[in-house]
PDB file of N, CA and C in Angstrom:
ATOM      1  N   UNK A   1      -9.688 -38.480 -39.446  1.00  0.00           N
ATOM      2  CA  UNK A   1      -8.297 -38.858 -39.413  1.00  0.00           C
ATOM      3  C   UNK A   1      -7.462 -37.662 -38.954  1.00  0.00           C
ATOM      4  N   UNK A   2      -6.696 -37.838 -37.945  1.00  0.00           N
ATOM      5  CA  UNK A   2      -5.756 -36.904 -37.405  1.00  0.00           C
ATOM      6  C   UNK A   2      -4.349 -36.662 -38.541  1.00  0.00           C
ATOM      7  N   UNK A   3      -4.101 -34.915 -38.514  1.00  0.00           N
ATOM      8  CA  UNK A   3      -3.047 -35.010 -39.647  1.00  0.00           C
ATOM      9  C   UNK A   3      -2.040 -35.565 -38.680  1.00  0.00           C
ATOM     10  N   UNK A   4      -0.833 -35.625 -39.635  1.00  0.00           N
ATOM     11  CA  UNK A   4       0.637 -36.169 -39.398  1.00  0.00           C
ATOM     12  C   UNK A   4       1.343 -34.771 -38.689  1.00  0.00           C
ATOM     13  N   UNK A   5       1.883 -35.381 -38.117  1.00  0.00           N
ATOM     14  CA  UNK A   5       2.598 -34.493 -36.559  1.00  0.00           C
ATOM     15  C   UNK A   5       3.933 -33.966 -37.611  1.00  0.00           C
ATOM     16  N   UNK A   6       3.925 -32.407 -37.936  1.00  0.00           N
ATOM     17  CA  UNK A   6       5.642 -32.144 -38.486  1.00  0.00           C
ATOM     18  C   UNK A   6       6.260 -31.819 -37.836  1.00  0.00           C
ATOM     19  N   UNK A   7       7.765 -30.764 -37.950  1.00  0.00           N
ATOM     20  CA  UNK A   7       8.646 -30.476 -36.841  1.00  0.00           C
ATOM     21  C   UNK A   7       8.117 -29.337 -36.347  1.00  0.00           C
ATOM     22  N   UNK A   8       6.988 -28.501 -36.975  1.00  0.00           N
ATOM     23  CA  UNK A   8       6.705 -27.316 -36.073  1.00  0.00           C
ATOM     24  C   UNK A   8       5.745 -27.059 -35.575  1.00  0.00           C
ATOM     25  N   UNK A   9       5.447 -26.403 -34.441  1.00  0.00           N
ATOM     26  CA  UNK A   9       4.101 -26.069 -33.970  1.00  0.00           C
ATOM     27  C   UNK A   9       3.721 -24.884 -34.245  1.00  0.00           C
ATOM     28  N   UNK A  10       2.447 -24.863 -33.815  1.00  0.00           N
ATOM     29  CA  UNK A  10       1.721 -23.570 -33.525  1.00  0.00           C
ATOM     30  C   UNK A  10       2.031 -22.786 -32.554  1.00  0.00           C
ATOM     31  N   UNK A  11       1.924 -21.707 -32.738  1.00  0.00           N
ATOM     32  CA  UNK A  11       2.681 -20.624 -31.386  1.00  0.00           C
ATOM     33  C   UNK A  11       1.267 -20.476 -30.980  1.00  0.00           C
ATOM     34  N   UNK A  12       1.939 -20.967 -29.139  1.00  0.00           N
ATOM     35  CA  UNK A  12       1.122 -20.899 -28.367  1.00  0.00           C
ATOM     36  C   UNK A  12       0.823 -19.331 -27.548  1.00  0.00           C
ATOM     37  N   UNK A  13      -0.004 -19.532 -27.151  1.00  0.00           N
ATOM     38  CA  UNK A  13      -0.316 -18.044 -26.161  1.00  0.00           C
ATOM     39  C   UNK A  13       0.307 -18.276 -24.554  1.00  0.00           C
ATOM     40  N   UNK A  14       1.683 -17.735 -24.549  1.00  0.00           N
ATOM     41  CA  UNK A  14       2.158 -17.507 -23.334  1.00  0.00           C
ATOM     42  C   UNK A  14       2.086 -16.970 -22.909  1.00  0.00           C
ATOM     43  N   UNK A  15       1.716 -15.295 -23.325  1.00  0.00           N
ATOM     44  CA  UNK A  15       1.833 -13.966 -22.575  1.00  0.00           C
ATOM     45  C   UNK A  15       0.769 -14.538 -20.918  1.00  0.00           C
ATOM     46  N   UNK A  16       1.006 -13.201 -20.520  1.00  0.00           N
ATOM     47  CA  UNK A  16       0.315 -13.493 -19.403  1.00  0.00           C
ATOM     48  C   UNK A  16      -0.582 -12.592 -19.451  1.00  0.00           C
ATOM     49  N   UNK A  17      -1.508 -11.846 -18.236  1.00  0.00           N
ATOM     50  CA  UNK A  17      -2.868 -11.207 -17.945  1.00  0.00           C
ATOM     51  C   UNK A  17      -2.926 -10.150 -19.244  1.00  0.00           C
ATOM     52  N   UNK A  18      -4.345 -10.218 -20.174  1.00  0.00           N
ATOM     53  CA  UNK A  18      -4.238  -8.997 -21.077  1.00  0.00           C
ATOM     54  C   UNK A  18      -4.478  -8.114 -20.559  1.00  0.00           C
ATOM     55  N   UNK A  19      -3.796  -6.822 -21.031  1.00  0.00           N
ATOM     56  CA  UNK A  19      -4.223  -5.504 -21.063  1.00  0.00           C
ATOM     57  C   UNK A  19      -4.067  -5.096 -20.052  1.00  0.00           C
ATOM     58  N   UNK A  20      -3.702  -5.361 -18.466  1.00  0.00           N
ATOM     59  CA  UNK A  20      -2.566  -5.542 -17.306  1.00  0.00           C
ATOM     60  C   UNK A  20      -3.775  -4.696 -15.946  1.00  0.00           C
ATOM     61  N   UNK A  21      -3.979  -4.202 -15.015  1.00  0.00           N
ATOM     62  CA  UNK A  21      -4.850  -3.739 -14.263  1.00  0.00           C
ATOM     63  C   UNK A  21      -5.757  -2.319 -14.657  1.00  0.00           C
ATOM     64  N   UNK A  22      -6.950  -2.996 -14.689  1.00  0.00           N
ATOM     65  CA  UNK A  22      -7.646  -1.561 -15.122  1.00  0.00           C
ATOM     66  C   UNK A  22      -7.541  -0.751 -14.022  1.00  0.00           C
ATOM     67  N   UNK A  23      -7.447   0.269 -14.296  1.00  0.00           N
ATOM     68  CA  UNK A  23      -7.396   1.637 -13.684  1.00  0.00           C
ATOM     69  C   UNK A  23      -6.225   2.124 -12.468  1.00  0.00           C
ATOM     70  N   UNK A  24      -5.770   0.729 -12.000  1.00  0.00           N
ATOM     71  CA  UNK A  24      -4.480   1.381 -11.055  1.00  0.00           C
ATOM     72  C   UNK A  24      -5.256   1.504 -10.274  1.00  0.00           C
ATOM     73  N   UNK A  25      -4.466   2.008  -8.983  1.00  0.00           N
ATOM     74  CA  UNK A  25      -4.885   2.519  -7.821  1.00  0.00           C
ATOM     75  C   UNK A  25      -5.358   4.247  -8.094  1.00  0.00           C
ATOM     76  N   UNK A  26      -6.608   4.356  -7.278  1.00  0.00           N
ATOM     77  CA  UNK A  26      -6.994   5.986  -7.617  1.00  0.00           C
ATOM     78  C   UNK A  26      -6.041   6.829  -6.509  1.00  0.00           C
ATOM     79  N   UNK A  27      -5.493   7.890  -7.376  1.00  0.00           N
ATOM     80  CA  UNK A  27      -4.459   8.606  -6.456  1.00  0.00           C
ATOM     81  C   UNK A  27      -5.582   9.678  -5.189  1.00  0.00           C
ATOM     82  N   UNK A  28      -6.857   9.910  -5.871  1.00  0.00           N
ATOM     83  CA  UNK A  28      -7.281  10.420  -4.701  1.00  0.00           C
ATOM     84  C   UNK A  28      -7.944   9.879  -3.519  1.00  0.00           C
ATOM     85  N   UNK A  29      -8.215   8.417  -3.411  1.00  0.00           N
ATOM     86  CA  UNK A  29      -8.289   7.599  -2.409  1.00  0.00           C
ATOM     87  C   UNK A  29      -7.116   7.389  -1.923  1.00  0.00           C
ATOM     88  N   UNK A  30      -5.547   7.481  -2.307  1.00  0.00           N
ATOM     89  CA  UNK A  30      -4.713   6.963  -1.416  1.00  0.00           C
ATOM     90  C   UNK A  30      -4.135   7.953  -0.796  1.00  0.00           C
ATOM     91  N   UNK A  31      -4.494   9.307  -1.155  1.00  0.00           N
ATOM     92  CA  UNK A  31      -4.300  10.679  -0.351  1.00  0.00           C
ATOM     93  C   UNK A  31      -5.783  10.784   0.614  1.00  0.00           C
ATOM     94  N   UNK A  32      -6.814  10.232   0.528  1.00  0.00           N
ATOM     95  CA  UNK A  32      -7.457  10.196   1.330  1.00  0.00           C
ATOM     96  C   UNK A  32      -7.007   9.746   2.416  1.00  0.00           C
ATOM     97  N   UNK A  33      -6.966   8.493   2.172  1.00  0.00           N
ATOM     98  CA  UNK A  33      -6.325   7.385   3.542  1.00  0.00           C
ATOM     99  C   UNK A  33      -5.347   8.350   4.085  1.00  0.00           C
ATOM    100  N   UNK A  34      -4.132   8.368   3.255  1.00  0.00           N
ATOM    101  CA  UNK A  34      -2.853   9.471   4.202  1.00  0.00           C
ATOM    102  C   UNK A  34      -3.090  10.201   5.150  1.00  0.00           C
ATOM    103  N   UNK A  35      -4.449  10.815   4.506  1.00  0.00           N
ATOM    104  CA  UNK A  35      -4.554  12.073   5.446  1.00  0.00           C
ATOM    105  C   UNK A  35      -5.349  11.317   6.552  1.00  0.00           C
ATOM    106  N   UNK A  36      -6.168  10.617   6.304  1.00  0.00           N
ATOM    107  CA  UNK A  36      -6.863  10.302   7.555  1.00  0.00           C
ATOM    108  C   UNK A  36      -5.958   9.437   8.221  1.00  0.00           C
ATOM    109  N   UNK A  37      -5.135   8.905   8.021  1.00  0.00           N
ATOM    110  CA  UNK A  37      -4.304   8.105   8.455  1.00  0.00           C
ATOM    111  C   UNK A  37      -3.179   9.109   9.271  1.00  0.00           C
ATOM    112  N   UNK A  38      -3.064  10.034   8.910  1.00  0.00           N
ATOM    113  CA  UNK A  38      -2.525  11.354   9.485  1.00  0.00           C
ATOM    114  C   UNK A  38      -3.386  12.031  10.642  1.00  0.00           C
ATOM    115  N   UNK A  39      -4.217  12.183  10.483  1.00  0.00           N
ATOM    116  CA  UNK A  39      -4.967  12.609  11.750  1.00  0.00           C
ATOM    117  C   UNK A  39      -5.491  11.403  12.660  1.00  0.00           C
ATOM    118  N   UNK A  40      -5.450  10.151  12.299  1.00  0.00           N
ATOM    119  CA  UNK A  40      -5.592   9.224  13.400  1.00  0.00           C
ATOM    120  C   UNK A  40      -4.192   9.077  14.306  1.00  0.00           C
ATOM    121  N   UNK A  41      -2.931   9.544  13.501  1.00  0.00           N
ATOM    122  CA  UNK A  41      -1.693   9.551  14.302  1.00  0.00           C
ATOM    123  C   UNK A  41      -2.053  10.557  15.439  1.00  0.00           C
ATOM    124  N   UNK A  42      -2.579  11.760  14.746  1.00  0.00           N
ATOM    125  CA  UNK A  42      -2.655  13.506  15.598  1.00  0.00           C
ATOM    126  C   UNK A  42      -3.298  13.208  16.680  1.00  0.00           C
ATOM    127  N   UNK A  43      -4.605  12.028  16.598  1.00  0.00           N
ATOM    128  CA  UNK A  43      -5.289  12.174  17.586  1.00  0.00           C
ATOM    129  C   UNK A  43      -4.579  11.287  18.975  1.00  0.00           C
ATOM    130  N   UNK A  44      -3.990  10.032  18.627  1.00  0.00           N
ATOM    131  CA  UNK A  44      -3.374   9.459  19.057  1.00  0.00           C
ATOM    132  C   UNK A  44      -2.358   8.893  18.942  1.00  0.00           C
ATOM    133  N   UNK A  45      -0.819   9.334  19.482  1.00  0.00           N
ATOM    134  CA  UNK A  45       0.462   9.490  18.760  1.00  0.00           C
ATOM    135  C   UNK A  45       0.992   7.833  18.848  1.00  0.00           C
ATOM    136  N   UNK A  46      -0.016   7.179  20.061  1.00  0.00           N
ATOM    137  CA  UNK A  46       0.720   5.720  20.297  1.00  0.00           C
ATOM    138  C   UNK A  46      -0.209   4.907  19.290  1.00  0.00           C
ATOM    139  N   UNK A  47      -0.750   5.475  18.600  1.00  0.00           N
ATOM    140  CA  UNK A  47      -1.733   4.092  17.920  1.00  0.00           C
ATOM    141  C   UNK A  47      -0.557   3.347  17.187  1.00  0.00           C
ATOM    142  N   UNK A  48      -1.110   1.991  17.015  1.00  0.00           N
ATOM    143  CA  UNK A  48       0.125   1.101  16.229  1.00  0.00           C
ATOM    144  C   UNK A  48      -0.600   1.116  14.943  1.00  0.00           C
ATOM    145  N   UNK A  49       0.393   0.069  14.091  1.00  0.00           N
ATOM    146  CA  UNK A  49       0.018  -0.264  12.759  1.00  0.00           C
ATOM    147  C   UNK A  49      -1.532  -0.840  12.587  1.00  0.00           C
ATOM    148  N   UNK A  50      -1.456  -1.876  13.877  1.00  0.00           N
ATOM    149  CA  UNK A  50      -2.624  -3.013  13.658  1.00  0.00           C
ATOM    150  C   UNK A  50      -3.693  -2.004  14.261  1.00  0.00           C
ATOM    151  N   UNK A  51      -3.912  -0.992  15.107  1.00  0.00           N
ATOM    152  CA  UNK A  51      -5.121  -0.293  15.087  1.00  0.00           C
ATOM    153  C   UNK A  51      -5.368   0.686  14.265  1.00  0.00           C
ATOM    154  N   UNK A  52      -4.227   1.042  13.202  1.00  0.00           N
ATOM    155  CA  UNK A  52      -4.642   1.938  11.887  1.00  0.00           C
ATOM    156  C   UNK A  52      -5.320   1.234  10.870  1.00  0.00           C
ATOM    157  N   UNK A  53      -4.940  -0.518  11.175  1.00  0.00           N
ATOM    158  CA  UNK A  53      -5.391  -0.858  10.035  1.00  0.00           C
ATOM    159  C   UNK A  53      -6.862  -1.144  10.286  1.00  0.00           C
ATOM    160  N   UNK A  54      -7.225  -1.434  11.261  1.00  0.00           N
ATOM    161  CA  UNK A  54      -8.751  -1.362  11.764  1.00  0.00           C
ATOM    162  C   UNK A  54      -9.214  -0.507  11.585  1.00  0.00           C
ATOM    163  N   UNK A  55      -9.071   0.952  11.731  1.00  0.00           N
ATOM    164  CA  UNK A  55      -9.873   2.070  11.683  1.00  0.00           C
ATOM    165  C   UNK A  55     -10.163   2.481  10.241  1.00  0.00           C
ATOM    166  N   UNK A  56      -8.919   2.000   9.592  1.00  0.00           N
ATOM    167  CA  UNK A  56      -9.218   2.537   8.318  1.00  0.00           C
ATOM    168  C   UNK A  56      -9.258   1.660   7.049  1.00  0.00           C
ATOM    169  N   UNK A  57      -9.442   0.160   7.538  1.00  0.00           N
ATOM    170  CA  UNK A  57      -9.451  -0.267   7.064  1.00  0.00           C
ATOM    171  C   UNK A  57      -9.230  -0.863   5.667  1.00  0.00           C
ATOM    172  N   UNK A  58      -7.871  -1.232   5.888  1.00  0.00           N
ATOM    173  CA  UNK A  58      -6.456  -1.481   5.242  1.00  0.00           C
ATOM    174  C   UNK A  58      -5.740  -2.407   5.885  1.00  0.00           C
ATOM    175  N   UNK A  59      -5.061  -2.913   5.316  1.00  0.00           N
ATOM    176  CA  UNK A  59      -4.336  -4.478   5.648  1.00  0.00           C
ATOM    177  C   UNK A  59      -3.239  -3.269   6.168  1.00  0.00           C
ATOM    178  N   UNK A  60      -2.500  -4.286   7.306  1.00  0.00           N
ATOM    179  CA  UNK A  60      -1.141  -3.552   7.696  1.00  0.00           C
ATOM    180  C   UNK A  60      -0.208  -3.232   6.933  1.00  0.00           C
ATOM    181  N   UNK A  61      -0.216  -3.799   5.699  1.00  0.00           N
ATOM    182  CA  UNK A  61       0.926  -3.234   4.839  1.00  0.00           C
ATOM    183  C   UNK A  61       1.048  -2.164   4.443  1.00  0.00           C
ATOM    184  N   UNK A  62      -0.471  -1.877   3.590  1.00  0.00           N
ATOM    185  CA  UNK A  62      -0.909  -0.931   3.325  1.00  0.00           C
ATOM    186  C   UNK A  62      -0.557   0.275   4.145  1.00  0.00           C
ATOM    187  N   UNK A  63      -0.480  -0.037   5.158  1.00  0.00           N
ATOM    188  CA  UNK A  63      -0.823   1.482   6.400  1.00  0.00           C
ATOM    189  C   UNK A  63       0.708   1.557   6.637  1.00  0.00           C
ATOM    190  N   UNK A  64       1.590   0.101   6.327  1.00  0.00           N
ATOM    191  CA  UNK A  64       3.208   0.584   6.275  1.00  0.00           C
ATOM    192  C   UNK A  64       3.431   1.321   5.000  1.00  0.00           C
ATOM    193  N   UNK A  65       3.271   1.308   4.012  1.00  0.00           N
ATOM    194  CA  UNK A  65       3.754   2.242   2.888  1.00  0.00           C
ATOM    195  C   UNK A  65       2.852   3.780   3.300  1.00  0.00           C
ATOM    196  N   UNK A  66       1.723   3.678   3.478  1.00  0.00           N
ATOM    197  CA  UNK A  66       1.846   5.393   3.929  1.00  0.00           C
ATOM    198  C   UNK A  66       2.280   5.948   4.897  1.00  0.00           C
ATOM    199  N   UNK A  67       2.543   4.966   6.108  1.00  0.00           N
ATOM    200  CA  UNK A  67       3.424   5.712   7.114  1.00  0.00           C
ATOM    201  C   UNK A  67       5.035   6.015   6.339  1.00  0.00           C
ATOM    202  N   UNK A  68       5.641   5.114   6.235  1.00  0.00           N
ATOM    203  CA  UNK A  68       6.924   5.742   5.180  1.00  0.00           C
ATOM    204  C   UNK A  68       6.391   6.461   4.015  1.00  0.00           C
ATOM    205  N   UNK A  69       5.308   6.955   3.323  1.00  0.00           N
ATOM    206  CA  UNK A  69       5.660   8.223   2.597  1.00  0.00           C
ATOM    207  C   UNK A  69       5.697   9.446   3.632  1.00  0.00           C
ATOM    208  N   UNK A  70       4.499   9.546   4.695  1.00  0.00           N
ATOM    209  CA  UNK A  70       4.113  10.429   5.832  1.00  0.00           C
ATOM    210  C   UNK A  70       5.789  10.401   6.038  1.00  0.00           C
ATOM    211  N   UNK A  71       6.338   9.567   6.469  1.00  0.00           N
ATOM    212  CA  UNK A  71       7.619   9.621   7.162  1.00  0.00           C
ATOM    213  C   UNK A  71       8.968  10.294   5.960  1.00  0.00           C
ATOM    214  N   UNK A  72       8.467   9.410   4.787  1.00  0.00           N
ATOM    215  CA  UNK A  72       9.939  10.429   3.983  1.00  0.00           C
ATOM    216  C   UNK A  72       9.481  11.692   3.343  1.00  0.00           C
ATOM    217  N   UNK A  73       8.617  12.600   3.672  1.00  0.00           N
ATOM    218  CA  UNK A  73       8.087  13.535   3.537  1.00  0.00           C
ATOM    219  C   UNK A  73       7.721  14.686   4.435  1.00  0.00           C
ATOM    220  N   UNK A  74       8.342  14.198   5.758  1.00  0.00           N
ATOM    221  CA  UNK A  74       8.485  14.554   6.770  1.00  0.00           C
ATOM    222  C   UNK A  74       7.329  15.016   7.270  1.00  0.00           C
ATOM    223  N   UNK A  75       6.628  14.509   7.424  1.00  0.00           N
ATOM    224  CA  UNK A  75       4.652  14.954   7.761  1.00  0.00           C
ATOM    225  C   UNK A  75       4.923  14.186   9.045  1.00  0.00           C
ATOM    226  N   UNK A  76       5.641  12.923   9.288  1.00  0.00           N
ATOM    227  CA  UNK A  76       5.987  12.524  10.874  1.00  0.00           C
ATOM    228  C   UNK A  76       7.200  11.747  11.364  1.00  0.00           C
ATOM    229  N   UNK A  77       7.267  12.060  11.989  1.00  0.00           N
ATOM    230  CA  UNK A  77       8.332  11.032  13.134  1.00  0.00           C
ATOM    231  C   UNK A  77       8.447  10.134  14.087  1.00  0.00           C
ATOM    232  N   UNK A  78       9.172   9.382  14.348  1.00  0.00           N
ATOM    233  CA  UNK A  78       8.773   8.105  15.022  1.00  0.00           C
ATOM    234  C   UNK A  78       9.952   8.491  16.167  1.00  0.00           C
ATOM    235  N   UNK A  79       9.500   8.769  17.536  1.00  0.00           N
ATOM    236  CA  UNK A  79       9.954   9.424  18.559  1.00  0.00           C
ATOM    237  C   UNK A  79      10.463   7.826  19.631  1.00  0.00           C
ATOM    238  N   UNK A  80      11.571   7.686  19.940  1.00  0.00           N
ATOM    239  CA  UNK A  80      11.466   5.809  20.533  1.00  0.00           C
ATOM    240  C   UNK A  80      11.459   5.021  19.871  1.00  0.00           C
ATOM    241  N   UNK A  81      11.162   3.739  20.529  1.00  0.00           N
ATOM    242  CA  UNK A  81      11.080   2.426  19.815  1.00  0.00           C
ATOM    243  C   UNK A  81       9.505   2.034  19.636  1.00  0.00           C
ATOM    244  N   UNK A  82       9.609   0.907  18.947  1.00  0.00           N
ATOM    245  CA  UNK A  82       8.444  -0.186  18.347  1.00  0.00           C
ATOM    246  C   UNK A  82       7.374   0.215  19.326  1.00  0.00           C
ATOM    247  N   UNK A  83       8.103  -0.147  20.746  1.00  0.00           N
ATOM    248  CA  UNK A  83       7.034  -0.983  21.486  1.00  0.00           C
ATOM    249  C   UNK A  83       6.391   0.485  22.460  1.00  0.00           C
ATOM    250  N   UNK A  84       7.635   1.028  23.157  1.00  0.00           N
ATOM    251  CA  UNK A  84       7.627   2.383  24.028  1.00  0.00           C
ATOM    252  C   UNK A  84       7.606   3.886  23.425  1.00  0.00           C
ATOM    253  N   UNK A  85       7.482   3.751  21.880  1.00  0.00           N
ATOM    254  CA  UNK A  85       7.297   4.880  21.536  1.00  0.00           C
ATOM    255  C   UNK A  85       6.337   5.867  21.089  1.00  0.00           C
ATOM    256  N   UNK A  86       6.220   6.518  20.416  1.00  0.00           N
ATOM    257  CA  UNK A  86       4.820   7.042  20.081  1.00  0.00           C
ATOM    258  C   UNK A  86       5.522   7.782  18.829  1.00  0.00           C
ATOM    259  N   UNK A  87       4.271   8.641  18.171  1.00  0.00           N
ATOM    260  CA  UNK A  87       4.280   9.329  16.614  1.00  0.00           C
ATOM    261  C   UNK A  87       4.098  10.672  16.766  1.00  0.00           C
ATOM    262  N   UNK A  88       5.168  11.642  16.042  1.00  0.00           N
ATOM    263  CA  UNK A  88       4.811  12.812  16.201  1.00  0.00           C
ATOM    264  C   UNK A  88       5.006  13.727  14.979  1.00  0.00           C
ATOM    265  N   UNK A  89       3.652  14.644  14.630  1.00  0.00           N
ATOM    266  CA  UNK A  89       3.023  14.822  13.819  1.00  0.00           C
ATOM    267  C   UNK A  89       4.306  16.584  13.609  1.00  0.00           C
ATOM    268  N   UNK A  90       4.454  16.064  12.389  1.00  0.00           N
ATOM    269  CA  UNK A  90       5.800  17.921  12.382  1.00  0.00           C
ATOM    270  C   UNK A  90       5.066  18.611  11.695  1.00  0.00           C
ATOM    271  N   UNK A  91       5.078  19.880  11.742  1.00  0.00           N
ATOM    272  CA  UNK A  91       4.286  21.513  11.302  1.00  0.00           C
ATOM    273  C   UNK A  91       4.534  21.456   9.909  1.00  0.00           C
ATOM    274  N   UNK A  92       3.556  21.347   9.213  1.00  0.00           N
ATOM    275  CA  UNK A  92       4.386  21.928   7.748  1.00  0.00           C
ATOM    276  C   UNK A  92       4.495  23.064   7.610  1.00  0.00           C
TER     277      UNK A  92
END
């Protein structure tokens, strides 16, 4: 026999994912990439996004957030436009 239904319930489990991403991203793989992602600029200043992301295999997004740290950190510059420009690597 099922009990009788009262006015309150049981608290349900809403939270969401436990205990939230193990380990994060490793900071010395994403200074890896940078840098190699830095010397694939050096070697070739016109490479685009979509052939960084091939070489180093990384989704294009990916290879947009380290070009803007490279870039607000001044490690490079974007000399021109999108299409006619190229990348140039500054002295630290």
């Amino acid at each position: 026999m099922r009990p009788a239904k009262t006015g309150s319930t049981l608290p349900r489990n809403t939270g969401g994912q436990k205990g939230g991403q193990k380990g994060g991203q490793n900071e010395d793989l994403e200074l890896d990439s940078t840098e190699f992602i830095l010397e694939q600029i050096a070697r070739n200043p016109h490479i685009t996004r979509r052939e960084l992301s091939k070489s180093v295999g990384m989704a294009s997004s990916a290879i947009q957030k380290h070009i803007e740290k490279l870039k607000s950190s001044g490690r490079i510059s974007r000399i021109g436009g999108d299409r006619g420009g190229h990348w140039e690597v500054c002295d630290e």
